[in-house]
Protein backbone atom coordinates (compact mmCIF):
# COMPACT_ATOMS: atom_id res chain seq x y z
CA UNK A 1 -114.09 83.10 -50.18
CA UNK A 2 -117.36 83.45 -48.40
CA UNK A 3 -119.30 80.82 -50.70
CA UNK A 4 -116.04 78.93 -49.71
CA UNK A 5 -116.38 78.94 -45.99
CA UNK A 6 -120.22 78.22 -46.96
CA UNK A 7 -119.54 75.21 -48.93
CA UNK A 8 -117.26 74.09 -46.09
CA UNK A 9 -119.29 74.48 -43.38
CA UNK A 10 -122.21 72.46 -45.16
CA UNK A 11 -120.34 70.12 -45.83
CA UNK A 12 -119.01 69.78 -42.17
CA UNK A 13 -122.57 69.26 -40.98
CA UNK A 14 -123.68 66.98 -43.56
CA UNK A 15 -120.03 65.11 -42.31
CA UNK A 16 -121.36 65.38 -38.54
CA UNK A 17 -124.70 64.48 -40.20
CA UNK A 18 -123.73 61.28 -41.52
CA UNK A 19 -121.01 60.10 -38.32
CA UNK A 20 -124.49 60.75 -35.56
CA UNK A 21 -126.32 58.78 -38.05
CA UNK A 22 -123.84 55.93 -38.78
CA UNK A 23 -123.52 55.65 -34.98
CA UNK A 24 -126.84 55.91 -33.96
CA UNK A 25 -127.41 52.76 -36.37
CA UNK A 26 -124.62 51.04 -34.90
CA UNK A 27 -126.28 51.48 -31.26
CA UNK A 28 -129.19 50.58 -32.05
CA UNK A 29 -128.21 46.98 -34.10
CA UNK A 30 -126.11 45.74 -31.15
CA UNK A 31 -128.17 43.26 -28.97
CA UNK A 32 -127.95 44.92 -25.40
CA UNK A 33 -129.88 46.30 -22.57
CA UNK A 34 -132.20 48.99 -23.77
CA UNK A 35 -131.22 51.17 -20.93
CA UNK A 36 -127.70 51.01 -22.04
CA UNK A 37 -128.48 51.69 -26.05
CA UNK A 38 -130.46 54.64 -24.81
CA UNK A 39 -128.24 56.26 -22.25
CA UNK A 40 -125.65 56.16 -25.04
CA UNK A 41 -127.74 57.46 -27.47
CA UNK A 42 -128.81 60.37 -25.09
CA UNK A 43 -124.42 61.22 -24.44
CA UNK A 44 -124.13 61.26 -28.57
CA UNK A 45 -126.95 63.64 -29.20
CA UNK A 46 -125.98 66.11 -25.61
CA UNK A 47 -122.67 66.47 -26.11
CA UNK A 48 -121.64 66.96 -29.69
CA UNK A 49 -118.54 65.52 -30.99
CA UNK A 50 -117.20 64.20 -27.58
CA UNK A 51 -120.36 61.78 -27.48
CA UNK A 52 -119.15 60.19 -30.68
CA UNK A 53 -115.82 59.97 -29.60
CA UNK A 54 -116.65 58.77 -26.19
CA UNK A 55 -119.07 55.75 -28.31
CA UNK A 56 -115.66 54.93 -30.32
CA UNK A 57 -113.68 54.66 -27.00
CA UNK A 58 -115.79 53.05 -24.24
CA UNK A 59 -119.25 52.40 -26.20
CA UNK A 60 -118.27 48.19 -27.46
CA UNK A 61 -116.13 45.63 -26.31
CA UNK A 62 -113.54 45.35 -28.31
CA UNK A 63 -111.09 43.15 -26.79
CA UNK A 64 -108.49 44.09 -30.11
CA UNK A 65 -107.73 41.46 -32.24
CA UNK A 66 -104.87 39.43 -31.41
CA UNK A 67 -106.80 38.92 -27.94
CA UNK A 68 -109.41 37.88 -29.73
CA UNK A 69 -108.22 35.27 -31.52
CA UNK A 70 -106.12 33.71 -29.38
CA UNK A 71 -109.36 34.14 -27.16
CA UNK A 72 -111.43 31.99 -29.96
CA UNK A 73 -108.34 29.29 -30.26
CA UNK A 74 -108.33 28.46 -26.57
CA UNK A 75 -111.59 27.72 -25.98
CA UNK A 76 -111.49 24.31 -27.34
CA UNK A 77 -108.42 22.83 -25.58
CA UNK A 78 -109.39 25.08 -22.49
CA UNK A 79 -113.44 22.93 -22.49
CA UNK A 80 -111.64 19.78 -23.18
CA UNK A 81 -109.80 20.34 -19.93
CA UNK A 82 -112.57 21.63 -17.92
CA UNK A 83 -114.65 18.64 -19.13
CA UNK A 84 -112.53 16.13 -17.95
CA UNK A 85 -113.47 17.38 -14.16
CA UNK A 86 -116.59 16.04 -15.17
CA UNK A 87 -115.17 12.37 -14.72
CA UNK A 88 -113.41 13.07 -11.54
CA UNK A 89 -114.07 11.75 -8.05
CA UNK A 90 -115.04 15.29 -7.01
CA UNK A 91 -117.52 16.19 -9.21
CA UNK A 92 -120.88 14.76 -7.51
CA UNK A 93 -123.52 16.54 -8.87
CA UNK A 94 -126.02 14.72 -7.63
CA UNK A 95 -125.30 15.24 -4.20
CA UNK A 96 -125.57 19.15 -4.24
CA UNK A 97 -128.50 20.94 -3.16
CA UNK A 98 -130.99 22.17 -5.39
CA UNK A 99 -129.74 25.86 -5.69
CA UNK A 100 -126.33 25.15 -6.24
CA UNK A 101 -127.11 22.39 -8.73
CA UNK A 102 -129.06 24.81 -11.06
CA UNK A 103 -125.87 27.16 -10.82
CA UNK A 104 -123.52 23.89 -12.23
CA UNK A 105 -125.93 23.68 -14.60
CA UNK A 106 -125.88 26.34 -16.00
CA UNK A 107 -121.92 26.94 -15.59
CA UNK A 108 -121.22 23.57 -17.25
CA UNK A 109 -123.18 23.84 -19.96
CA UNK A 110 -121.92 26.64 -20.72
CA UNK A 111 -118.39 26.82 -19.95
CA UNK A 112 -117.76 23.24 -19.14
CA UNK A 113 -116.92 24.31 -15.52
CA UNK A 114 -118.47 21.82 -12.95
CA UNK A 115 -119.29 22.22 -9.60
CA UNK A 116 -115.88 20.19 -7.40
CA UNK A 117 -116.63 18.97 -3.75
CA UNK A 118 -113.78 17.76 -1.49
CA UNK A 119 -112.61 21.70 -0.73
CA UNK A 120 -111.72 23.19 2.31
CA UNK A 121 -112.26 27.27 3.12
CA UNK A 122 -111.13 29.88 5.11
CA UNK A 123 -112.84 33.03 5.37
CA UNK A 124 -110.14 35.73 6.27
CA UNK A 125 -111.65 39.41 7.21
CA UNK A 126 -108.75 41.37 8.14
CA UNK A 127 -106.08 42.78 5.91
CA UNK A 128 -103.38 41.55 8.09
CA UNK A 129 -105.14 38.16 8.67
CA UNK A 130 -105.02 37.72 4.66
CA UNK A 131 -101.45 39.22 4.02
CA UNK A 132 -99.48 37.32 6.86
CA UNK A 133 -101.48 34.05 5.61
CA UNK A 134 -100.34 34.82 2.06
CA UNK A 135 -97.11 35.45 3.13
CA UNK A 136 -96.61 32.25 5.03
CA UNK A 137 -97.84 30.37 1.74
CA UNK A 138 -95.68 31.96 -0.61
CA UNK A 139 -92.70 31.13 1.98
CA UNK A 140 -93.85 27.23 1.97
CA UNK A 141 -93.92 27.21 -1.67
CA UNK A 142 -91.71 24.65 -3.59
CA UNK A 143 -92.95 24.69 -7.55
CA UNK A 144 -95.11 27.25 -8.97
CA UNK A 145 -97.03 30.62 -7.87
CA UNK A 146 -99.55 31.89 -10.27
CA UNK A 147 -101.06 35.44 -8.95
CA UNK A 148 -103.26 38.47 -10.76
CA UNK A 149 -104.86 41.23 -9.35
CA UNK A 150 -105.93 44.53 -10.42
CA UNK A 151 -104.21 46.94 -7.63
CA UNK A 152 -100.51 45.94 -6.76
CA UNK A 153 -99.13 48.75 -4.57
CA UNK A 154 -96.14 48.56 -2.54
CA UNK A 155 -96.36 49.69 1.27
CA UNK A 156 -96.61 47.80 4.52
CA UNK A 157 -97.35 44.33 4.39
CA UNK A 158 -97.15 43.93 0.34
CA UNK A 159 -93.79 44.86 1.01
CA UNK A 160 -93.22 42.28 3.08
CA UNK A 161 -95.26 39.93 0.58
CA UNK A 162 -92.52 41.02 -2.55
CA UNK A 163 -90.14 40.19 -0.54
CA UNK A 164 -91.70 36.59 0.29
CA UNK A 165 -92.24 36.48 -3.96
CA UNK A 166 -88.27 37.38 -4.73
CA UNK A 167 -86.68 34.23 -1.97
CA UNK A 168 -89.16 31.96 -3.29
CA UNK A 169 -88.36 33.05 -7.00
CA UNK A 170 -84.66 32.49 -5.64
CA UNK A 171 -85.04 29.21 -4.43
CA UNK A 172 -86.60 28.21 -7.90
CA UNK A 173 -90.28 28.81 -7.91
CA UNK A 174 -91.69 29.47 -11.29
CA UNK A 175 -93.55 32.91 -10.31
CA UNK A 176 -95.99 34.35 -12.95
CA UNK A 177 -98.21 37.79 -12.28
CA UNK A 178 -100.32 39.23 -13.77
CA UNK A 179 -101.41 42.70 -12.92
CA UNK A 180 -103.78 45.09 -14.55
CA UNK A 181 -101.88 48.14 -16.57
CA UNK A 182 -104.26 50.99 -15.49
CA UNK A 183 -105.15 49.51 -12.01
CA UNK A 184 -101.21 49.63 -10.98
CA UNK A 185 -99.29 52.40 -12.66
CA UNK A 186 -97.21 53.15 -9.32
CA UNK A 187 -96.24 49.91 -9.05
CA UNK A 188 -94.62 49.53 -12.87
CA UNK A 189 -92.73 52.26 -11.45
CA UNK A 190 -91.80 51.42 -8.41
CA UNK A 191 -88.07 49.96 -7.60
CA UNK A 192 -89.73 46.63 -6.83
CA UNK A 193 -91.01 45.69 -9.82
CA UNK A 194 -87.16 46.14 -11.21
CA UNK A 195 -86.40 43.50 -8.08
CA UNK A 196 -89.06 41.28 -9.03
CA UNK A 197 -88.21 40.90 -12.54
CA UNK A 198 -84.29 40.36 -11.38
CA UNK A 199 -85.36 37.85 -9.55
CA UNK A 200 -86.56 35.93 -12.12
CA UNK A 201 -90.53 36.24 -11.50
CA UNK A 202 -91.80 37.25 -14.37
CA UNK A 203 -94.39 40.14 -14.45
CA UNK A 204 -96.31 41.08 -17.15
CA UNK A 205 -99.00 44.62 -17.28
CA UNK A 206 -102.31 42.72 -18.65
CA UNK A 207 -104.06 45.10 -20.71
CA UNK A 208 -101.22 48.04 -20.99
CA UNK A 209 -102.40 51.65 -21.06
CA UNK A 210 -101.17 53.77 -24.49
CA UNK A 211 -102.57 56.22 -26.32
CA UNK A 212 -101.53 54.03 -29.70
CA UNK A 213 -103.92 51.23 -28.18
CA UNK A 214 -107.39 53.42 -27.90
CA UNK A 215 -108.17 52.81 -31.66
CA UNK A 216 -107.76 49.40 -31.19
CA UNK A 217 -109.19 47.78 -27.71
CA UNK A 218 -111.61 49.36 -25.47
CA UNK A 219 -109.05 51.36 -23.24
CA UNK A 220 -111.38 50.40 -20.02
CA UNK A 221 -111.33 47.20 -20.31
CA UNK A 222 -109.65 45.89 -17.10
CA UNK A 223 -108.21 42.33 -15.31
CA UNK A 224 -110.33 43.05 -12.17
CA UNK A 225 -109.72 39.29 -10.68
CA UNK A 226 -107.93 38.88 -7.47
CA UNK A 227 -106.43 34.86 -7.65
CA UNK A 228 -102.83 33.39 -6.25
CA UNK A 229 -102.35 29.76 -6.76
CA UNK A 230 -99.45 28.03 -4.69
CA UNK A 231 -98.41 25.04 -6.19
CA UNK A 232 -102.14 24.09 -7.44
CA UNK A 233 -102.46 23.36 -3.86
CA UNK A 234 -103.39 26.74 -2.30
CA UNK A 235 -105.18 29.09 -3.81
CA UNK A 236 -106.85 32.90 -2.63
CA UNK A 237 -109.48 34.48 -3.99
CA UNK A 238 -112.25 37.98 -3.24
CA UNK A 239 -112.23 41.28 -3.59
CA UNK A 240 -108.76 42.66 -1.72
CA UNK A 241 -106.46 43.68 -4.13
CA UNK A 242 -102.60 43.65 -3.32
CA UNK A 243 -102.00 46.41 -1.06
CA UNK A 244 -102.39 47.18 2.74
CA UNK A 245 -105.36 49.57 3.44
CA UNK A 246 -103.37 51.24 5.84
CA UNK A 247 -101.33 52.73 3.00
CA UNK A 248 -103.69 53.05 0.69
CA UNK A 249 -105.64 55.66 -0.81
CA UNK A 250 -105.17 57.78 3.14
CA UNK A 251 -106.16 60.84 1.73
CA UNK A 252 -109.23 59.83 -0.14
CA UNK A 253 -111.79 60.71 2.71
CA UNK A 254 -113.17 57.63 2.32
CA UNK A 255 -111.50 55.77 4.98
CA UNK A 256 -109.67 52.41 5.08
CA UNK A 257 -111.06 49.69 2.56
CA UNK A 258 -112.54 46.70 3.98
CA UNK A 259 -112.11 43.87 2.34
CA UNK A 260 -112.33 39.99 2.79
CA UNK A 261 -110.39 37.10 0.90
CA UNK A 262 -110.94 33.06 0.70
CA UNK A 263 -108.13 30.92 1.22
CA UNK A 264 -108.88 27.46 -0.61
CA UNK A 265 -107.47 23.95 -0.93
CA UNK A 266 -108.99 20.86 -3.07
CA UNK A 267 -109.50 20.34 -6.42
CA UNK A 268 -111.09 24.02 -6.83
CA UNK A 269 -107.51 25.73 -6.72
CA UNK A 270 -106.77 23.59 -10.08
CA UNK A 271 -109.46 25.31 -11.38
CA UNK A 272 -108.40 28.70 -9.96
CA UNK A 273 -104.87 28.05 -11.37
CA UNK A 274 -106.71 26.99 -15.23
CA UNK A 275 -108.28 30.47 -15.16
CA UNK A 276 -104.64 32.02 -14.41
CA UNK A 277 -103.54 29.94 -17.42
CA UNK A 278 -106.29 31.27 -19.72
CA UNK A 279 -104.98 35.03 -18.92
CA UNK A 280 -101.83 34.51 -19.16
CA UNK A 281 -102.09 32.69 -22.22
CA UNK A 282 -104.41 35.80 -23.57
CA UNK A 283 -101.82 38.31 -22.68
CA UNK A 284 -98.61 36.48 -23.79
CA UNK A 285 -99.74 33.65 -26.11
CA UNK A 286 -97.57 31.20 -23.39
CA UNK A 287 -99.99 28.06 -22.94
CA UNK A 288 -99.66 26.44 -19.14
CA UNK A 289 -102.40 24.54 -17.91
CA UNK A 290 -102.18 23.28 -14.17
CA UNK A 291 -101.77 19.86 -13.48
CA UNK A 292 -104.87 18.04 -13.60
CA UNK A 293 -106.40 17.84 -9.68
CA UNK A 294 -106.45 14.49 -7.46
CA UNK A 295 -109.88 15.08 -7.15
CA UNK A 296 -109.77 12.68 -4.22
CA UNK A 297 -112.31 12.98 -1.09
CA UNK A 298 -113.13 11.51 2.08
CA UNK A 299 -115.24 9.06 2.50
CA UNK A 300 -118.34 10.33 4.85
CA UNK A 301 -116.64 13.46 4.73
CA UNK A 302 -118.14 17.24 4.09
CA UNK A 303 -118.49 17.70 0.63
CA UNK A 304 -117.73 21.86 1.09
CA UNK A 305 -118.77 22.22 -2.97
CA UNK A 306 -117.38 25.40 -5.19
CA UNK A 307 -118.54 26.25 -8.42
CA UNK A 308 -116.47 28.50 -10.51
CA UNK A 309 -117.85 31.44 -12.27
CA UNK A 310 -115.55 33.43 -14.17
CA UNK A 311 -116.46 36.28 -16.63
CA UNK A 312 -114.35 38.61 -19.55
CA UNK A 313 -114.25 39.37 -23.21
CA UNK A 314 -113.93 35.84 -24.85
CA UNK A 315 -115.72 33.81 -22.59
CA UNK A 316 -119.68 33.38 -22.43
CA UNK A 317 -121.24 36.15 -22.10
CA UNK A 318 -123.53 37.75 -19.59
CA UNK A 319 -122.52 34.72 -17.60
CA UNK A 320 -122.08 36.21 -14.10
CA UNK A 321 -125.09 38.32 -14.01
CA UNK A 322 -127.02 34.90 -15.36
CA UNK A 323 -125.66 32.94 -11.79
CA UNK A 324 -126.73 36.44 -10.47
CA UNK A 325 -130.18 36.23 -11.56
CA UNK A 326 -130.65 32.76 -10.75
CA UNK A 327 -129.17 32.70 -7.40
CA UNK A 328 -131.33 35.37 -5.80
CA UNK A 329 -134.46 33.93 -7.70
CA UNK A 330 -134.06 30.96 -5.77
CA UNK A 331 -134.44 32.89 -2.82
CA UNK A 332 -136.90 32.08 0.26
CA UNK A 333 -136.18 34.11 3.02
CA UNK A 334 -133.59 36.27 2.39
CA UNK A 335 -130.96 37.72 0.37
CA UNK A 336 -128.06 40.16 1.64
CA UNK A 337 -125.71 41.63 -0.62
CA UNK A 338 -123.02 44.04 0.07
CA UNK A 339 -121.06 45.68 -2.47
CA UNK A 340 -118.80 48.97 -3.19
CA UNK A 341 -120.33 50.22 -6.76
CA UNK A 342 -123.85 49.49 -6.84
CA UNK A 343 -125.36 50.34 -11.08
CA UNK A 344 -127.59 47.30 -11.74
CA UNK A 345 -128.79 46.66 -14.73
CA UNK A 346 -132.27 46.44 -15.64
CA UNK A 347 -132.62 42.92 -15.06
CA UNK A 348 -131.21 42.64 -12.23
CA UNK A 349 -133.17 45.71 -10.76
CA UNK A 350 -136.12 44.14 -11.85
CA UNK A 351 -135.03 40.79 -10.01
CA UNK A 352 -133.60 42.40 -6.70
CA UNK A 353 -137.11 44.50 -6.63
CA UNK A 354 -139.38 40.72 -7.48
CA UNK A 355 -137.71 39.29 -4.94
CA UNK A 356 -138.56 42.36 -1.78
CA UNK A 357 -141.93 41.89 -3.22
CA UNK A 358 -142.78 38.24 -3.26
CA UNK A 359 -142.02 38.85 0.69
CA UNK A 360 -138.30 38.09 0.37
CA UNK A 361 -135.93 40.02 3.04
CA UNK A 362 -133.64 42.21 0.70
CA UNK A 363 -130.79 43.83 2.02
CA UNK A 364 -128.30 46.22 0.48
CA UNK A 365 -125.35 47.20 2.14
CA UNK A 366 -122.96 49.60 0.57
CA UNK A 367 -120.13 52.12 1.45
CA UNK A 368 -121.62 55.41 2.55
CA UNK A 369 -118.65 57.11 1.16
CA UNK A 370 -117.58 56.11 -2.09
CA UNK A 371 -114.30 56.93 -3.97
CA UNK A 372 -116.03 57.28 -7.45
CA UNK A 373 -118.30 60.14 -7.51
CA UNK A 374 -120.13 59.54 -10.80
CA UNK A 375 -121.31 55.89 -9.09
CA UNK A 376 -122.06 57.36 -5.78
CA UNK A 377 -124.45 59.87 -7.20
CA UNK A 378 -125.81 57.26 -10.16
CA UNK A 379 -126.27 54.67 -7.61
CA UNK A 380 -128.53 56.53 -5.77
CA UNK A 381 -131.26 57.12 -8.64
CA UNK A 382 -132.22 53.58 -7.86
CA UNK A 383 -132.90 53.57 -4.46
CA UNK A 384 -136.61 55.13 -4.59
CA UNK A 385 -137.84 52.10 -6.62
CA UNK A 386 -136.03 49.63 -4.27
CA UNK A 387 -137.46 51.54 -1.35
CA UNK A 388 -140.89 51.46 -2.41
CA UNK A 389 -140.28 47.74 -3.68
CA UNK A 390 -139.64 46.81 -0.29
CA UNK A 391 -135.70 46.26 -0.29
CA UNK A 392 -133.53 47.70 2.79
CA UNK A 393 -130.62 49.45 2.20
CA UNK A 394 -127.96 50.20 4.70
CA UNK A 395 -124.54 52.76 4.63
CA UNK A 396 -122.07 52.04 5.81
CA UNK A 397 -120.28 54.29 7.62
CA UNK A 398 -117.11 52.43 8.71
CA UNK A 399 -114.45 53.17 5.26
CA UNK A 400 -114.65 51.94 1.80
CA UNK A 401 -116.81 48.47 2.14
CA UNK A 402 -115.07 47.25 -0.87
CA UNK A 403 -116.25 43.51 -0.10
CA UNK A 404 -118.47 41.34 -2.69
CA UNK A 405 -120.41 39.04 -1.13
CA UNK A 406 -124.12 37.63 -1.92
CA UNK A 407 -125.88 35.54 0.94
CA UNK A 408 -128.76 33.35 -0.05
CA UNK A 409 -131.10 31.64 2.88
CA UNK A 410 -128.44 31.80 5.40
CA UNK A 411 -127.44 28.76 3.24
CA UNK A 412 -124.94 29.35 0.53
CA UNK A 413 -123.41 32.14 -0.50
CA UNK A 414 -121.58 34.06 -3.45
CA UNK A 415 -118.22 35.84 -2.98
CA UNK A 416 -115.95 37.53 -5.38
CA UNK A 417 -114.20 39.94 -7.51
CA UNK A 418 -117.58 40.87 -8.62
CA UNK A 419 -119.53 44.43 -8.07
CA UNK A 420 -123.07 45.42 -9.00
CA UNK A 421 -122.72 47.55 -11.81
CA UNK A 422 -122.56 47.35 -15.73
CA UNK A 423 -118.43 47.56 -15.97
CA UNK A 424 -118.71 43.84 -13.67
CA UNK A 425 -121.59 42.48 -14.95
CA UNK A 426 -120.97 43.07 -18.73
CA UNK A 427 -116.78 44.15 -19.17
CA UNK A 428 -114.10 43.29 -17.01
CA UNK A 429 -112.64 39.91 -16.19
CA UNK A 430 -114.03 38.67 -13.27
CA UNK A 431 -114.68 35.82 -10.96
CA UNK A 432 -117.04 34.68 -7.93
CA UNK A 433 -117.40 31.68 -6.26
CA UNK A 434 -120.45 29.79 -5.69
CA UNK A 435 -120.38 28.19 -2.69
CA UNK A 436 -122.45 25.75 -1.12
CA UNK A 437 -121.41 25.05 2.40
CA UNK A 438 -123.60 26.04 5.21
CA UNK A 439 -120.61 26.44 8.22
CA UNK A 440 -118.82 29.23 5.73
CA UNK A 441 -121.83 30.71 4.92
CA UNK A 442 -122.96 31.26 8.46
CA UNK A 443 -119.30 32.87 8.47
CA UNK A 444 -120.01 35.43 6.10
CA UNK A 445 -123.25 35.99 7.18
CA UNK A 446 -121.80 37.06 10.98
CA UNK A 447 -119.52 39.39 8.72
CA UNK A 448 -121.78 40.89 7.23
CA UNK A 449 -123.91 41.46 11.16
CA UNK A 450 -120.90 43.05 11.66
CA UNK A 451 -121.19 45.85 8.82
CA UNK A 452 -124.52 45.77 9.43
CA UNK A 453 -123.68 47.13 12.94
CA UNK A 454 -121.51 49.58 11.34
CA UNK A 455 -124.58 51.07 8.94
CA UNK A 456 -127.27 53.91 9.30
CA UNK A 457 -130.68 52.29 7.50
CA UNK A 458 -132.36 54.76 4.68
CA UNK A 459 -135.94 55.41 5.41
CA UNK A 460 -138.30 55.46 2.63
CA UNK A 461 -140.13 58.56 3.95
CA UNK A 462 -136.60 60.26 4.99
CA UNK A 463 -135.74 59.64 1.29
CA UNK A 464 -138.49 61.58 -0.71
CA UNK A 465 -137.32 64.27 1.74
CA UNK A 466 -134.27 64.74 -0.28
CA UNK A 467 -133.98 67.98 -1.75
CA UNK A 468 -134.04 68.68 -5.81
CA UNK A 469 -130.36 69.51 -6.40
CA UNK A 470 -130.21 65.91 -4.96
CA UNK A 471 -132.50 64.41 -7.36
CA UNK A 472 -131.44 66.30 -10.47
CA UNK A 473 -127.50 64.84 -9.44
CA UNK A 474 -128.82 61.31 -9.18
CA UNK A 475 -130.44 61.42 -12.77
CA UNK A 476 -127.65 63.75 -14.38
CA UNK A 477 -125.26 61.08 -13.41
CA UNK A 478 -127.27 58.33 -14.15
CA UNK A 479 -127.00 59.31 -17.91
CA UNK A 480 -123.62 58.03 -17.73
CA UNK A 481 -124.39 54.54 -16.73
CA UNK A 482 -122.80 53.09 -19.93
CA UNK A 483 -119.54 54.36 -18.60
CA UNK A 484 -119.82 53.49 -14.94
């Protein structure tokens, strides 16, 4: 019995043997960031067994395979429509500046997404600025609503906005939502989701949460956009999810979220409303393109031009972090960026940390709280190299700053569903906006003064002062960067 339990045993380690090996080949063979393949080779070799199973759940994007292939069968039709912006009144790329014309470049080329002028935008900074205006909107709405956002919960004013949803759904508005599975479990439970769907609006969970579905998709994988479309007309875009910060996450100790939101008309919101279409479509296999945009402008008017740049599992890759990349490159005298979750990767470390040192103004802002502790302590393993590279970075101390924003120049800005860390940059299904329109921008920029106001500024020297539980938290955490 003893030789038995020898055999066995041998043969479990040869086993374990062979699955580290297989894996660590696997790791090594897929094209991406070094950091990345090395962080997860470090969390299969420190933690036995749970690495490898941790690799299997979370280590590839897997999209599973019906997604995927109705991912690879849209992408045709999908360009064809795209491309025939390219023809439109609105599309004048000639006439944007430099910066932004690099950015259409690249987006059309390789999504077939121009850059559309004849927009308006409204830069809304208050929760119950954005909610009332969304509310009004849905209540003016006569054909179609197209929304999806990551967070729906119910309380306050979204209360007030499902009850906007259900009379419009009543008077015959064709309502379709999408809202992320793992993002919204409350509200899938909630008695207004049972109204909703009585109504007539039909809800669907994008990417539902099961046990049965972790051997098949990446479980992590999330719908992090925040769009509504009214009637291809209107359209909404940022980083506030659905809910009222007043009733949201109160016992956190982070504070109330700050957020801001775009409200957009022109030919853009088409656009807006086609990337609605292509995640509904990957969800339910239900095809419904917007109509095609006027793409009409004034003569002598201002142009206000909006380049799309959305990102996920079936469309180009790396494609944000690319506009990323480019944008702040471009730079001249300044760049300020403020977001919630800050885990570059090592390119765009390397960039932010270029640009400080070619003489650049680089400012960070981000929460001084946070409400995930594994990116509040990772986060801060990069600040000594952006310190000593010259960047600023600023905490603030007024809630959750939970707002996505890039300012280039003073002159055009980015602005989004988009944070600064891996999950963004490489995972989820996102979107920014590009925009290229120097009144808005100016906008932002005074928003961003005003967290600014709100921040304490990290000194360099104050910084190597930090203790070395501090620093051995910073780097323990940073080891799980792949999963951040």
């Amino acid at each position: 019995m003893e030789k038995l339990y020898q055999i066995l045993a041998l043969a479990g380690v040869i086993g374990y043997w062979l699955l580290v090996a297989s894996v660590t080949i696997r790791v090594v063979i897929k094209r991406r960031a070094v950091s990345v393949s090395l962080a997860w080779l470090m969390i299969i070799y420190i933690i036995p067994f749970v690495g490898v199973l941790l690799y299997f759940l979370f280590g590839e994007l897997n999209l599973g395979r019906k997604r995927a292939e109705r991912s690879q069968k849209m992408f045709k039709p999908y360009g064809e429509w795209f491309t025939q912006l390219h023809e439109c009144q609105a599309h004048q790329p000639t006439l944007l500046n430099i910066q932004l014309s690099q950015i259409h470049d690249l987006c059309s080329n390789r999504t077939a997404i121009p850059a559309l002028c004849g927009n308006t935008l409204s830069l809304q900074d208050t929760p119950e600025k954005i909610l009332r205006s969304i509310i009004d909107d849905i209540e003016s709405a006569k054909d179609n609503i197209r929304i999806e956002f990551y967070i729906w919960q119910n309380g306050g004013l979204v209360d007030a906005v499902n009850s906007a949803l259900i009379q419009a759904a009543k008077r015959g508005v064709n309502i379709q939502i999408l809202i992320d599975s793992a993002g919204s479990p409350k509200f899938f439970r909630s008695h207004w989701y049972g109204l909703m769907k009585e109504s007539g609006i039909k809800i669907i969970q994008a990417l539902e949460v099961n046990a049965f579905r972790m051997f098949f998709r990446r479980l992590d994988l999330r719908l992090h956009r925040k769009i509504i479309t009214i009637d291809d007309e209107v359209a909404y875009t940022g980083s506030m999810n659905m809910v009222d910060p007043l009733y949201f996450k109160q016992d956190s100790g982070v504070g109330q979220w700050i957020d801001i939101m775009v409200r957009v008309t022109g030919p853009t919101v088409n656009i807006l409303a086609a990337i609605h279409a292509w995640d509904w479509e990957v969800e339910t296999g239900e095809r419904n393109l917007p109509s095609f945009p006027l793409c009409s402008i004034e003569p002598n008017g201002a142009l206000h031009p909006i380049q799309v740049v959305p990102s996920g599992p079936g469309m180009p890759e790396n494609l944000i972090q690319q506009v990323l990349t480019l944008a702040i490159n471009q730079a001249k005298e300044s760049v300020r960026i403020t977001t919630p979750y800050f885990v570059p990767s090592d390119n765009l470390l390397q960039v932010l940390k270029m640009t400080a040192q070619r003489g650049v103004l680089v400012e960070l802002i981000i929460p001084r709280k946070n409400d995930s502790l594994l990116v509040n302590w990772a986060s801060k393993s990069f600040f000594s190299e952006l310190l000593d590279a010259g960047v600023r970075i600023y905490q603030f101390g007024g809630g959750l700053l939970h707002t996505k924003s890039v300012v280039i120049d003073q002159q055009y800005c980015l602005i989004g569903s988009v944070n600064l860390d891996m999950r963004s940059l490489w995972l989820n299904f996102e979107l920014t906006l590009a925009v290229d329109d120097k009144e808005f921008t100016k906008e932002l920029y005074w928003v961003q003064d005003r967290y600014l106001s709100q921040s304490i500024s990290i000194s360099p020297s104050e910084w190597e002062q930090r203790n070395f539980t501090h620093r051995m938290l910073e780097r323990g955490f940073y080891l799980f960067n792949p999963l951040l």
